[in-house]
C-alpha atoms as a PDB file:
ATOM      1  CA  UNK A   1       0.000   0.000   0.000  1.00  0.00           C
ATOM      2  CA  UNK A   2       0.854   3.826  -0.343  1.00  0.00           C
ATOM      3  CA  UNK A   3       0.842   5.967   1.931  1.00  0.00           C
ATOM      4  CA  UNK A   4       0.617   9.937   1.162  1.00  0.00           C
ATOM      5  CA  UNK A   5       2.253  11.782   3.539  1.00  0.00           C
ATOM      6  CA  UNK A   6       0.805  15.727   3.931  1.00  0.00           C
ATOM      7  CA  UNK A   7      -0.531  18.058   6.371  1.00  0.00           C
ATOM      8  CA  UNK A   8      -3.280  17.241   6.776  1.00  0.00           C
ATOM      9  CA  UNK A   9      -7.154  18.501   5.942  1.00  0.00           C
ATOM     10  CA  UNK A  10      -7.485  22.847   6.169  1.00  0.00           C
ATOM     11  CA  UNK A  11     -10.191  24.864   4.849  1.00  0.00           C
ATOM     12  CA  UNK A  12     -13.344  22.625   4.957  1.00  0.00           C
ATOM     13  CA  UNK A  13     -12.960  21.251   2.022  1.00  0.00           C
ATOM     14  CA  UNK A  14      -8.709  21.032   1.411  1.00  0.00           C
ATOM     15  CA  UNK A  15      -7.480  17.777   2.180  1.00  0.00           C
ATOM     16  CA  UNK A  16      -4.211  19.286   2.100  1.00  0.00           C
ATOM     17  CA  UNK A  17      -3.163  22.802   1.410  1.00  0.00           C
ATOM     18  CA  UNK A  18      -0.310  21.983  -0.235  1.00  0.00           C
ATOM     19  CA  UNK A  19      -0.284  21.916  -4.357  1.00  0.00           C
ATOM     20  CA  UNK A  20       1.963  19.191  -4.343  1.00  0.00           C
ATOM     21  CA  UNK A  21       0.713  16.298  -2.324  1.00  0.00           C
ATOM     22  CA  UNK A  22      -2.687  17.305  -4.179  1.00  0.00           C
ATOM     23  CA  UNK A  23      -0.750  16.484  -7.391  1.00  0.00           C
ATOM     24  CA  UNK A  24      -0.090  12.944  -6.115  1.00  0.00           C
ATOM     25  CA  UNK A  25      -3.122  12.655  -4.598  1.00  0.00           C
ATOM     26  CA  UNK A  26      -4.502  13.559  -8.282  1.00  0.00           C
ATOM     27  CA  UNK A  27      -2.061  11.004  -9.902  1.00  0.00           C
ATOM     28  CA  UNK A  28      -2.848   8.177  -7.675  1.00  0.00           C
ATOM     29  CA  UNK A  29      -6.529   8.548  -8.165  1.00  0.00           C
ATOM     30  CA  UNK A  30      -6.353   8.678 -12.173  1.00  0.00           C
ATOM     31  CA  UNK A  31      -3.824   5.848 -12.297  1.00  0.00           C
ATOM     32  CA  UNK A  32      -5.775   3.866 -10.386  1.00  0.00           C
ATOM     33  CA  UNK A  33      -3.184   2.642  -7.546  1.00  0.00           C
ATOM     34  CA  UNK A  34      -4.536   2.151  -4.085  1.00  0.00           C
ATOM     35  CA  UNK A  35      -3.315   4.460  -1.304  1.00  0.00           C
ATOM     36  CA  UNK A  36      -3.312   5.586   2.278  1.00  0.00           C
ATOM     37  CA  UNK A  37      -2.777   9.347   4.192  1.00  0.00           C
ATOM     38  CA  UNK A  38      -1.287   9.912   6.642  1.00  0.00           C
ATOM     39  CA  UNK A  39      -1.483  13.595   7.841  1.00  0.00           C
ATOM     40  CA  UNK A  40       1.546  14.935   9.946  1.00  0.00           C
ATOM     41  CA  UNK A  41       0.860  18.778  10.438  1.00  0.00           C
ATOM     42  CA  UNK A  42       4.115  20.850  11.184  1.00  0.00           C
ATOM     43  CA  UNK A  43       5.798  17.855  12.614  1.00  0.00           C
ATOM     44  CA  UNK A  44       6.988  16.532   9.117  1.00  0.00           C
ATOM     45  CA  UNK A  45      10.049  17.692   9.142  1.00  0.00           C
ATOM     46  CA  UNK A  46      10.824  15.019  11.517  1.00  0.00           C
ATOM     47  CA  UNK A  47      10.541  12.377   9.031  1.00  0.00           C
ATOM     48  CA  UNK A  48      10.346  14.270   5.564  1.00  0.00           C
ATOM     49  CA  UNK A  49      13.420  12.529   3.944  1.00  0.00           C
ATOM     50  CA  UNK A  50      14.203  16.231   1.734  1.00  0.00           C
ATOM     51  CA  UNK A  51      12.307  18.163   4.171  1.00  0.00           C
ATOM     52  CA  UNK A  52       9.280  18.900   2.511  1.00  0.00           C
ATOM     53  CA  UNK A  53       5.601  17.525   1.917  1.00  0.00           C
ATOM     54  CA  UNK A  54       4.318  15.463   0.073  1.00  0.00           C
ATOM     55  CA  UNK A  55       6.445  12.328   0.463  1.00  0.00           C
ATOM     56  CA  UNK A  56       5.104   8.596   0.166  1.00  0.00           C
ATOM     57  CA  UNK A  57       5.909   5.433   1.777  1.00  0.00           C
ATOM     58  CA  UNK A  58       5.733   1.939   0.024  1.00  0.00           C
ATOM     59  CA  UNK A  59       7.429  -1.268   0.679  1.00  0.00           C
ATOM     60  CA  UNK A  60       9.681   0.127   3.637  1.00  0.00           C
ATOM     61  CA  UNK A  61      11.111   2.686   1.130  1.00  0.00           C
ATOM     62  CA  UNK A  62      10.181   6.993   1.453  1.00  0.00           C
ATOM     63  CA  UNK A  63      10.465   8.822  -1.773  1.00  0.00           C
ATOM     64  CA  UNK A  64       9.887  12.605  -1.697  1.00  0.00           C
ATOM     65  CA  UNK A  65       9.401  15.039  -4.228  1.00  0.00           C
ATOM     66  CA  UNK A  66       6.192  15.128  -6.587  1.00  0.00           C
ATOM     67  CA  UNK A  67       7.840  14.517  -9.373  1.00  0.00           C
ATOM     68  CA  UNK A  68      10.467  11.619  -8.335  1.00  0.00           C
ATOM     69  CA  UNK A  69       7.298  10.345  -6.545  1.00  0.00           C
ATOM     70  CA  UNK A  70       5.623  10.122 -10.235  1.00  0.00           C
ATOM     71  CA  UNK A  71       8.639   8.552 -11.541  1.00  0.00           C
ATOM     72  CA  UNK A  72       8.350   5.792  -9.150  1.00  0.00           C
ATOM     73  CA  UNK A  73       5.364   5.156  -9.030  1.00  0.00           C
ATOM     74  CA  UNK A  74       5.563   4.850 -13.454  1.00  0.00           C
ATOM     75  CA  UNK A  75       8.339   2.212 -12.385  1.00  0.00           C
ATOM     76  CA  UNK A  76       7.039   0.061  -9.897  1.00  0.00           C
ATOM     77  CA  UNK A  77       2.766   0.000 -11.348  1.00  0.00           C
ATOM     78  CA  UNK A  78       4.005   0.846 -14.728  1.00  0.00           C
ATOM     79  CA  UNK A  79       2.935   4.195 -17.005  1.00  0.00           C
ATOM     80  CA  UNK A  80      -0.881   3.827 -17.810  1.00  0.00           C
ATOM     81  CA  UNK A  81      -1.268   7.738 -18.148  1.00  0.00           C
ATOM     82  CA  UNK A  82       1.673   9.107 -20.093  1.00  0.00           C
ATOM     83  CA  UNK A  83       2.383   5.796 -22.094  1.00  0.00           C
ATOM     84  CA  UNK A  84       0.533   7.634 -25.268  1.00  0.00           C
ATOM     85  CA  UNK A  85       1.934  10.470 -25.177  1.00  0.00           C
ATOM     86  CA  UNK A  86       3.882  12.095 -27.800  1.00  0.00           C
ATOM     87  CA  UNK A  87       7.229  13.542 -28.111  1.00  0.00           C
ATOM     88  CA  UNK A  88       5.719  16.817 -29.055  1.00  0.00           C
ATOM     89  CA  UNK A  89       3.270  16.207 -26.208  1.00  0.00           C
ATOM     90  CA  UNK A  90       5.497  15.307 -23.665  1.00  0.00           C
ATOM     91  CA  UNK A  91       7.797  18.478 -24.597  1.00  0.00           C
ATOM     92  CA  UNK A  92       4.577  20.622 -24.179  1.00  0.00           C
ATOM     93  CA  UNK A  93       3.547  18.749 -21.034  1.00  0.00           C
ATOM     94  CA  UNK A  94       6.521  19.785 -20.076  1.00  0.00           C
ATOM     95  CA  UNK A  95       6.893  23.413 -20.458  1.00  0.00           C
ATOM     96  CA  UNK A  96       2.994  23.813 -19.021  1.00  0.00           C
ATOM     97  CA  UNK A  97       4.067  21.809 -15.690  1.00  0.00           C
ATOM     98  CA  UNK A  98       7.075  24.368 -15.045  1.00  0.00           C
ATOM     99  CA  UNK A  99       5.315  26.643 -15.564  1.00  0.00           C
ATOM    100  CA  UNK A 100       3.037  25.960 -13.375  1.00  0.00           C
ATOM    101  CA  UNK A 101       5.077  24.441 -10.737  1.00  0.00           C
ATOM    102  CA  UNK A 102       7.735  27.111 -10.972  1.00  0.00           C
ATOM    103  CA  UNK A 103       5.692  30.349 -11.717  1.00  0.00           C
ATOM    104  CA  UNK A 104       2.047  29.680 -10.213  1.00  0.00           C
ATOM    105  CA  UNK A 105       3.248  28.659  -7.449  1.00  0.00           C
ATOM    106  CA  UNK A 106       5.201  31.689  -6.010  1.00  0.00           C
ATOM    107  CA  UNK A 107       1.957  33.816  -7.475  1.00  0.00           C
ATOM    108  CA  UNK A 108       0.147  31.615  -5.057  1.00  0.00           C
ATOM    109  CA  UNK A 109       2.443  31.831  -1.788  1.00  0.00           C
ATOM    110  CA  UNK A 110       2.872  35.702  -2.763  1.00  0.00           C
ATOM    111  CA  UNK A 111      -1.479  35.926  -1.911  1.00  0.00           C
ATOM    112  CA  UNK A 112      -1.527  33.480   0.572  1.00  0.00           C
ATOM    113  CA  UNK A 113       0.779  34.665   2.848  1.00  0.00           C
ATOM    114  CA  UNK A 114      -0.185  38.650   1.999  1.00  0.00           C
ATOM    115  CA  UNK A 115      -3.733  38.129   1.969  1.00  0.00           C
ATOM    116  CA  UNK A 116      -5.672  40.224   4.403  1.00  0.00           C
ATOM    117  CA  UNK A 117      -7.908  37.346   5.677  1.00  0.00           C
ATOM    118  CA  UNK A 118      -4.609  35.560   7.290  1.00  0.00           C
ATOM    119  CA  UNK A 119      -5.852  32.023   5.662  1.00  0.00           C
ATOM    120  CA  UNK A 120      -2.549  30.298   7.419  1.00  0.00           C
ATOM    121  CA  UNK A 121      -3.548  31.394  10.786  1.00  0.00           C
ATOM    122  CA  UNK A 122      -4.500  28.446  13.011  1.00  0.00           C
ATOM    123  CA  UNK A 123      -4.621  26.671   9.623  1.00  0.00           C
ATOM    124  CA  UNK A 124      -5.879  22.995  10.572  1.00  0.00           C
ATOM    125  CA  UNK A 125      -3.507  20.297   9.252  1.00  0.00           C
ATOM    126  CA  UNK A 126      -0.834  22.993   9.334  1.00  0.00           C
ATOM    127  CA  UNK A 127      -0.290  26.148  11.818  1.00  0.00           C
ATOM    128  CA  UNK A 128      -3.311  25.085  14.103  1.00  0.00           C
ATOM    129  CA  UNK A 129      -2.578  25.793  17.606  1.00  0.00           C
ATOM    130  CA  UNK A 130       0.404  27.983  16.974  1.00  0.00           C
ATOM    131  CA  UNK A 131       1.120  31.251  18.762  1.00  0.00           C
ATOM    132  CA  UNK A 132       1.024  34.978  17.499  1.00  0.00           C
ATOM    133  CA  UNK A 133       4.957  34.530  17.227  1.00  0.00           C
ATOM    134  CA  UNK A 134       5.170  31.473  15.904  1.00  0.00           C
ATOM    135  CA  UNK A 135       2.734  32.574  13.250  1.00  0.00           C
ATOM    136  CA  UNK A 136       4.752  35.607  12.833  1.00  0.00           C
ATOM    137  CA  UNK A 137       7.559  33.910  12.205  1.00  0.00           C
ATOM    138  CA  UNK A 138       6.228  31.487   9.518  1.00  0.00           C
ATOM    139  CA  UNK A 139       4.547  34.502   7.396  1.00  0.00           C
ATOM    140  CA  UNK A 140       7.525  36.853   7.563  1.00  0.00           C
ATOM    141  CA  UNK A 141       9.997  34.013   6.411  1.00  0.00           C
ATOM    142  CA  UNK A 142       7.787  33.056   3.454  1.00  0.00           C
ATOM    143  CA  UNK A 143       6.964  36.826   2.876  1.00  0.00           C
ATOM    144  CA  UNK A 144      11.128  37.370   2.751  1.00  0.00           C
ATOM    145  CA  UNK A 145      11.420  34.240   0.436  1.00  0.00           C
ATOM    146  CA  UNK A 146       8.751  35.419  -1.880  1.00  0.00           C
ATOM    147  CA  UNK A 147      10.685  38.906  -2.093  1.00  0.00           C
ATOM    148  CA  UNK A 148      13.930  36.912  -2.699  1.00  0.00           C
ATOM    149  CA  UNK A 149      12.327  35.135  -6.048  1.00  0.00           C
ATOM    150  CA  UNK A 150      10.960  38.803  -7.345  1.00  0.00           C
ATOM    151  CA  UNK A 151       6.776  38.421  -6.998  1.00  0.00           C
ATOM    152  CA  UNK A 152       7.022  39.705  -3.583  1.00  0.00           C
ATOM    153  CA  UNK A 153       8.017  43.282  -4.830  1.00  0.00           C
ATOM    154  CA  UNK A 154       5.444  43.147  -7.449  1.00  0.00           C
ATOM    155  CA  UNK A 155       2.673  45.921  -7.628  1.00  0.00           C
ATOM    156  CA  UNK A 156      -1.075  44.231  -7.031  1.00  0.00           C
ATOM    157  CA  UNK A 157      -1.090  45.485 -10.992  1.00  0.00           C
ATOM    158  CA  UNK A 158       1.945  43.277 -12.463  1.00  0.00           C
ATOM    159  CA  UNK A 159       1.136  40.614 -10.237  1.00  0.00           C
ATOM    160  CA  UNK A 160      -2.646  40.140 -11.570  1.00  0.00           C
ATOM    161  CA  UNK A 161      -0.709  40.422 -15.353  1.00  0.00           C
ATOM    162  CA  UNK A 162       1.520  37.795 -14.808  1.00  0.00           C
ATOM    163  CA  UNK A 163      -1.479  35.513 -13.174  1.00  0.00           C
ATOM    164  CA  UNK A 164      -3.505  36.417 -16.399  1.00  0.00           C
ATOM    165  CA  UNK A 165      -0.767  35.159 -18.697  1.00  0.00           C
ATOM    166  CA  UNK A 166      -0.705  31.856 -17.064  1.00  0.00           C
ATOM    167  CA  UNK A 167      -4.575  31.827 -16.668  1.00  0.00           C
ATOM    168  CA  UNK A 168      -4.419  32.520 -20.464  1.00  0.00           C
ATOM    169  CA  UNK A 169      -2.399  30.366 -21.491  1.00  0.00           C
ATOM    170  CA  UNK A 170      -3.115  27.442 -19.756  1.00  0.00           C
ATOM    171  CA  UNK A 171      -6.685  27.926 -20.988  1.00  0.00           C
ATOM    172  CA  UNK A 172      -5.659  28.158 -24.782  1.00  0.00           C
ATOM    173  CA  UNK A 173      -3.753  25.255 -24.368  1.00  0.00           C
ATOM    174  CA  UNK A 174      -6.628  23.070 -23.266  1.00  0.00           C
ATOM    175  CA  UNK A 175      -8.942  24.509 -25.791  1.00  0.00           C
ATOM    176  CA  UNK A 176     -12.319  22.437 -25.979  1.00  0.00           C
ATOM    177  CA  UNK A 177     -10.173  19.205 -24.993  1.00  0.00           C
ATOM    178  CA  UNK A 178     -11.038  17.273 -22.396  1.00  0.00           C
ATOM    179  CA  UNK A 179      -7.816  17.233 -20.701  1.00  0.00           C
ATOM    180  CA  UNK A 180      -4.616  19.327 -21.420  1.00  0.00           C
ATOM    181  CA  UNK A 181      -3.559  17.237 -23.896  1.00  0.00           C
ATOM    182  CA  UNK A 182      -5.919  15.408 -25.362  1.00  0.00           C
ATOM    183  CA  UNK A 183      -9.248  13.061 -24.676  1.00  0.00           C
ATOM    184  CA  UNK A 184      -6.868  10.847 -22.443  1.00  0.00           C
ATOM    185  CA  UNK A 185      -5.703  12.016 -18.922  1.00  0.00           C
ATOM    186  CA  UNK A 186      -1.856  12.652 -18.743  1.00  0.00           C
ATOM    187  CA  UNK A 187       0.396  12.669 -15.569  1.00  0.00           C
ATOM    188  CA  UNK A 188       0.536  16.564 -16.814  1.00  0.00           C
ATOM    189  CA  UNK A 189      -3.204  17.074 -15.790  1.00  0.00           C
ATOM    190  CA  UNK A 190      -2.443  16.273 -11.744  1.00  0.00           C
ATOM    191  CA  UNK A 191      -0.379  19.591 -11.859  1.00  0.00           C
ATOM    192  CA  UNK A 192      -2.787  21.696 -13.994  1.00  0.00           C
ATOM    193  CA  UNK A 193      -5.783  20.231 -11.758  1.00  0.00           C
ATOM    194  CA  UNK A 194      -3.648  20.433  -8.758  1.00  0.00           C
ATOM    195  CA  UNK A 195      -2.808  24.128  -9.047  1.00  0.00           C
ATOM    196  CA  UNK A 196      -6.544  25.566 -10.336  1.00  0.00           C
ATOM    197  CA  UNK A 197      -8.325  23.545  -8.168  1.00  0.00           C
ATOM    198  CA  UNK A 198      -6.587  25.306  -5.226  1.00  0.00           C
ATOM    199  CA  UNK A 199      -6.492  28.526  -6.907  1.00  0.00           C
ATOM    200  CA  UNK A 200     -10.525  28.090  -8.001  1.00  0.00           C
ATOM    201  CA  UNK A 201     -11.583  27.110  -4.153  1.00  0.00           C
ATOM    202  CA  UNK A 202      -8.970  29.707  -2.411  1.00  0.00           C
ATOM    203  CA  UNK A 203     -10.628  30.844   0.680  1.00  0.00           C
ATOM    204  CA  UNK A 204      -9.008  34.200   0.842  1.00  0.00           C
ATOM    205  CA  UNK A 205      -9.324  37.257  -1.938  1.00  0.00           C
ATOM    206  CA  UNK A 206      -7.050  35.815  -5.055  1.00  0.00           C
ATOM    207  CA  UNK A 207      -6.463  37.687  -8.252  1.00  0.00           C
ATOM    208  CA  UNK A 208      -5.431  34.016  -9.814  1.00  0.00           C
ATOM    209  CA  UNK A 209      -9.184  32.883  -9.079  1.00  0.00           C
ATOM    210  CA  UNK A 210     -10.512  35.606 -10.668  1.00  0.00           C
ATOM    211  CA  UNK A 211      -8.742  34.814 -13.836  1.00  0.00           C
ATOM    212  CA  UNK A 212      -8.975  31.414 -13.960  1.00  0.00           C
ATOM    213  CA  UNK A 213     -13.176  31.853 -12.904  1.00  0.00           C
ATOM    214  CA  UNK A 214     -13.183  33.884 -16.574  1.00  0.00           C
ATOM    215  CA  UNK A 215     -12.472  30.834 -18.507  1.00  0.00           C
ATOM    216  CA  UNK A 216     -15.153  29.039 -18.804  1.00  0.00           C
ATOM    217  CA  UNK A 217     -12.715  25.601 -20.175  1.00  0.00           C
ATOM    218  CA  UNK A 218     -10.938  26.019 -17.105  1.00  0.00           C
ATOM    219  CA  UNK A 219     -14.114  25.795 -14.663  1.00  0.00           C
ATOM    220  CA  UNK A 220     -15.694  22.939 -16.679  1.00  0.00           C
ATOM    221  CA  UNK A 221     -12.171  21.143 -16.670  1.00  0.00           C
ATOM    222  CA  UNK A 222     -11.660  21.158 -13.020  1.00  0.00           C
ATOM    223  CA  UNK A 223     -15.414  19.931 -12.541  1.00  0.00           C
ATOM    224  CA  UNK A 224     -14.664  17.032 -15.257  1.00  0.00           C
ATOM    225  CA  UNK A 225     -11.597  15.654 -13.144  1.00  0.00           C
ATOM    226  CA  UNK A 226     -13.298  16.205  -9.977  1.00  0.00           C
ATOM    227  CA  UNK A 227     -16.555  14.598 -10.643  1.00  0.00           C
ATOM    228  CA  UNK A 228     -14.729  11.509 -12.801  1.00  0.00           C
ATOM    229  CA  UNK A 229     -11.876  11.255  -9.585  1.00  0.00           C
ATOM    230  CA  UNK A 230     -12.938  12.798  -7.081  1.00  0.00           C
ATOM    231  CA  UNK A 231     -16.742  12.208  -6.574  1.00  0.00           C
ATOM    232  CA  UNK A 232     -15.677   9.280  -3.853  1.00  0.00           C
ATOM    233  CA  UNK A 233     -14.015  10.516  -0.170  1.00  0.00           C
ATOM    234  CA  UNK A 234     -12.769  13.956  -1.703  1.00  0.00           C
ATOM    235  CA  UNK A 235     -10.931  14.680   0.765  1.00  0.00           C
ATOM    236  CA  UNK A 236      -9.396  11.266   1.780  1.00  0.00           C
ATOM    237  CA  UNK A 237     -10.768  11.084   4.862  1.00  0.00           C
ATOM    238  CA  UNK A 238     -11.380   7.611   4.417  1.00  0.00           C
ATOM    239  CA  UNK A 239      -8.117   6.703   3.797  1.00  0.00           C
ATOM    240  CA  UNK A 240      -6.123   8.456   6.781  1.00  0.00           C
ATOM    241  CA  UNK A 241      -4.606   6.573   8.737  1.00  0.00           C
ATOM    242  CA  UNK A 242      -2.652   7.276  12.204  1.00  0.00           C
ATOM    243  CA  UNK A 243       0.556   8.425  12.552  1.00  0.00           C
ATOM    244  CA  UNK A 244       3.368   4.923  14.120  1.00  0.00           C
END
């Protein structure tokens, strides 16, 4: 069995707030391989082989990183989503999951951690039960980080353009397609659903939601995937397990 290590459930209806272990989550689901949570809150640095969430264990090994995670998981159950694919897909798969993974995401830890309605504060699965310092501490070193990369400086102006170009462009991409590459779902789509669906059901004022709400192929996409994948224990309740 695998087990997906994150956080743990935030937000009423986040079974994670992290993009990442949502993208395995998402992965495991479409490829059809049986898992287990296991939710460890702010203590999984303790056992978070590269320090980070998500991380899984199976047969007595961990593997971290979402995308070494993916490439074990194709090894051990074998490839049943990206076995189609092109070269010209996979290249475009690609660029669209770096993207994403690379540019969203800062765009998405630049609102969260400025935005006015404090959505990390006493965050279940995550900073619940933590002090005003403690808090403190956590928002000023991810506000410093996000200032390091560059989107931390940004006006409210340049950040909603660079949101929109993404938004944009991801929704070009995809077209009237059922997924982002196709009729078939790719390992590509647990990123792209990963990312919106967090960005779509952000519980805090979000420029990125407001773009990706104006594509109308976006919206439908992320209902496709959730109704076909998620429609069973959305938030893997079911599945979590106790921490040893």
């Amino acid at each position: 069995m695998v087990i997906l290590n994150r956080f743990g459930p935030a937000w009423g209806s986040f079974g994670c707030v992290s993009q990442f272990v949502l993208k395995i989550e998402t992965y495991l689901r479409m490829a059809s391989i049986e898992f287990q949570t296991r939710s460890l809150g702010l203590e999984f640095a303790e056992t978070a082989p590269k320090g980070k969430l998500p991380y899984i264990d199976h047969n007595g090994k961990k593997i971290a990183d979402s995308s070494f995670i993916i490439e074990y998981l194709k090894r051990h159950f074998g490839d049943s989503l990206d076995s189609h694919l092109t070269p010209i897909d996979l290249a475009i798969g690609h660029a669209v999951q770096r993207m994403v993974e690379d540019h969203v995401w800062w765009l998405m830890a630049q609102e969260r951690w400025w935005a006015p309605e404090n959505p990390y504060w006493d965050t279940p699965g995550l900073l619940e039960g933590a002090d005003q310092a403690t808090y403190d501490e956590f928002q000023a070193e991810n506000q410093r980080k996000c200032t390091e990369h560059g989107v931390g400086a940004f006006s409210p102006d340049e950040l909603r353009a660079r949101g929109n170009a993404d938004m944009d462009a991801i929704a070009a991409l995809l077209g009237d397609q059922t997924y982002l590459l196709g009729q078939q779902p790719s390992s590509f789509d647990t990123t792209v659903y990963a990312f919106l669906w967090q960005i779509l059901n952000a519980p805090y004022k979000s420029a990125l939601k407001d773009s990706a709400s104006s594509h109308g192929n976006l919206v439908d996409y992320i209902r496709r995937i959730e109704q076909k994948f998620f429609s069973h224990d959305p938030m893997s309740l079911a599945r979590q397990i106790s921490n040893p």
